[in-house]
N, C-alpha and C. Protein backbone atom coordinates (compact mmCIF):
# COMPACT_ATOMS: atom_id res chain seq x y z
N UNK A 1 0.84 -1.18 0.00
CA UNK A 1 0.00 0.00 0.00
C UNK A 1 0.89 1.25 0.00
N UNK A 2 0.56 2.19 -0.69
CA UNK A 2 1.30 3.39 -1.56
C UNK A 2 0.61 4.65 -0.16
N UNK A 3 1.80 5.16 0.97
CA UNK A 3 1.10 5.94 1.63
C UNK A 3 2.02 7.48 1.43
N UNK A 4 1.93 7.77 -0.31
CA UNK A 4 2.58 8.63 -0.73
C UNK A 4 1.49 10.42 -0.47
N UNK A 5 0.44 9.67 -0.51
CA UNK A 5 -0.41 11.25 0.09
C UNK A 5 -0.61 11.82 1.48
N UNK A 6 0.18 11.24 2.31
CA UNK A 6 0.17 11.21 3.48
C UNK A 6 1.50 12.22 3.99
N UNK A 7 2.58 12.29 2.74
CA UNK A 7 3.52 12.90 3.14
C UNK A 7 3.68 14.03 2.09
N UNK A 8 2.29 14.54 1.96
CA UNK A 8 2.81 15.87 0.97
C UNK A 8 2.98 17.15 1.72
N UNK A 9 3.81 18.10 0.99
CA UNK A 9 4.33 18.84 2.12
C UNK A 9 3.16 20.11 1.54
N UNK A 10 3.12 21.11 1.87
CA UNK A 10 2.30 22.49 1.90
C UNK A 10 3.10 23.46 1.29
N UNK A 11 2.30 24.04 0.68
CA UNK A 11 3.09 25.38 -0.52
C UNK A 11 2.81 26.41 0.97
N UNK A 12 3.93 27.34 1.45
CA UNK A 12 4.32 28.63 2.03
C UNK A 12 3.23 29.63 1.88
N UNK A 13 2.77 30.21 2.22
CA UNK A 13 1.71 31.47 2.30
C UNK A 13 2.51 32.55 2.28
N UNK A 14 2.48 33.45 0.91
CA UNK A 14 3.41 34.52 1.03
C UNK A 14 2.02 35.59 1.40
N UNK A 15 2.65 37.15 1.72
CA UNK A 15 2.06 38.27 1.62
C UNK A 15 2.78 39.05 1.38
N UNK A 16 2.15 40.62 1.20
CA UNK A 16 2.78 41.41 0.82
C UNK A 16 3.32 42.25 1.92
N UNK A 17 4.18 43.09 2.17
CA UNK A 17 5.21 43.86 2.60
C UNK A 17 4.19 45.54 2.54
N UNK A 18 3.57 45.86 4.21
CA UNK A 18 2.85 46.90 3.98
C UNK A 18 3.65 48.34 3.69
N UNK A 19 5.05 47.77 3.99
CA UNK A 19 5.63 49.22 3.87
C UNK A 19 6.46 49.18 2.42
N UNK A 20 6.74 48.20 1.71
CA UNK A 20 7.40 47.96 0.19
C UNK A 20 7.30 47.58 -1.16
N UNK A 21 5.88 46.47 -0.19
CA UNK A 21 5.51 45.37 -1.55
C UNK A 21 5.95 44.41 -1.96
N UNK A 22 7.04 44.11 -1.41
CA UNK A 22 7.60 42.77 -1.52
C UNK A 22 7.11 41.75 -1.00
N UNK A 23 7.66 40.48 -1.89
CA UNK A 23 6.53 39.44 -0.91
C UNK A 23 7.52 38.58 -0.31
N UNK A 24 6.84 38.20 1.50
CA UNK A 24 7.54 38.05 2.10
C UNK A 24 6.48 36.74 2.55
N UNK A 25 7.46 35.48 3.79
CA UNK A 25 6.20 34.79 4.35
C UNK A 25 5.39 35.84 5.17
N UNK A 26 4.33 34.70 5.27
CA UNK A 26 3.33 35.38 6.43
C UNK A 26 4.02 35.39 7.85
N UNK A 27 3.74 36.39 8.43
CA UNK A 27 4.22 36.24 10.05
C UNK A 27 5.90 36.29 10.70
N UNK A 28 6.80 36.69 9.41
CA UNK A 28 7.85 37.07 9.57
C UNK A 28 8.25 38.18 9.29
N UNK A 29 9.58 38.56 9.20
CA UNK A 29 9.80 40.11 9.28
C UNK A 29 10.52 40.26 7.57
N UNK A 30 9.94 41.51 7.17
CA UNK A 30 10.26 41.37 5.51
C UNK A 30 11.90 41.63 5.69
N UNK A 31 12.19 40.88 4.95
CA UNK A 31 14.03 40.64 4.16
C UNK A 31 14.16 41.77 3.48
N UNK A 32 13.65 42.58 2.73
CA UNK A 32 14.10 43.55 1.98
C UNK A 32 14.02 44.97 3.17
N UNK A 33 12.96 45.52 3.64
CA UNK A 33 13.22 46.34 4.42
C UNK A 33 13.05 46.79 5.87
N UNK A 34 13.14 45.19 6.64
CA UNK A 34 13.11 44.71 8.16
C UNK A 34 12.14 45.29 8.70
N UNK A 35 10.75 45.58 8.45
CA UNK A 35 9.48 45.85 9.18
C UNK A 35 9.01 44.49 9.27
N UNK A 36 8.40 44.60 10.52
CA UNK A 36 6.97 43.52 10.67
C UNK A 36 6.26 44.45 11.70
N UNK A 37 4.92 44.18 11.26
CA UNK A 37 3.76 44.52 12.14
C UNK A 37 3.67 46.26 12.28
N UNK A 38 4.40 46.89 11.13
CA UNK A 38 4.02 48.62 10.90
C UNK A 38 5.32 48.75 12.19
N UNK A 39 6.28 47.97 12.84
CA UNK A 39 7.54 48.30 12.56
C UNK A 39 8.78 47.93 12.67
N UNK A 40 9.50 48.74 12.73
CA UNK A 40 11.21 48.31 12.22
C UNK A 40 11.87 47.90 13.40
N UNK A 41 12.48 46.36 12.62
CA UNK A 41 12.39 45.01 13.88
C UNK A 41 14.16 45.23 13.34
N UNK A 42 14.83 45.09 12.07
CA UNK A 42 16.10 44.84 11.53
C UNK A 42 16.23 46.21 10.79
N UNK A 43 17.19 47.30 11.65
CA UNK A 43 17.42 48.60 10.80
C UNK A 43 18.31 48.36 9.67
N UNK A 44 17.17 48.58 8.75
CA UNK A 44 18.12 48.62 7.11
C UNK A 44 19.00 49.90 6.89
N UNK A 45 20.20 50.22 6.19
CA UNK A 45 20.85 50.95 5.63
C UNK A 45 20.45 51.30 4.45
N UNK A 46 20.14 52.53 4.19
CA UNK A 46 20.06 52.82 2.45
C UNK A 46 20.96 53.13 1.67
C-alpha cells in the first residue's frame, strides 16, 4: 500500500510587505526592508 499522500508537504503562504511590496512569508519580518507589524524590527541601511 502506496502511503505517498500522506507525506505531501504544503506550498508557504506569502504576503505582501505593507511598507514595500515585496513578498515576504506570512508572520515574519520582511528581508528587503526589516518591518513587521508597521515596525522596524532589523534597521536597514540605504
Amino acid at each position: 500500500k502506496r502511503r505517498s499522500q500522506v507525506w505531501k508537504l504544503s506550498a508557504p503562504s506569502f504576503s505582501r510587505c505593507k511598507q514595500c511590496g515585496e513578498l515576504k512569508l506570512a508572520h515574519r519580518v520582511c528581508g528587503n526592508c526589516g518591518y513587521y507589524n508597521d515596525k522596524v524590527v532589523i534597521a536597514k541601511e540605504a
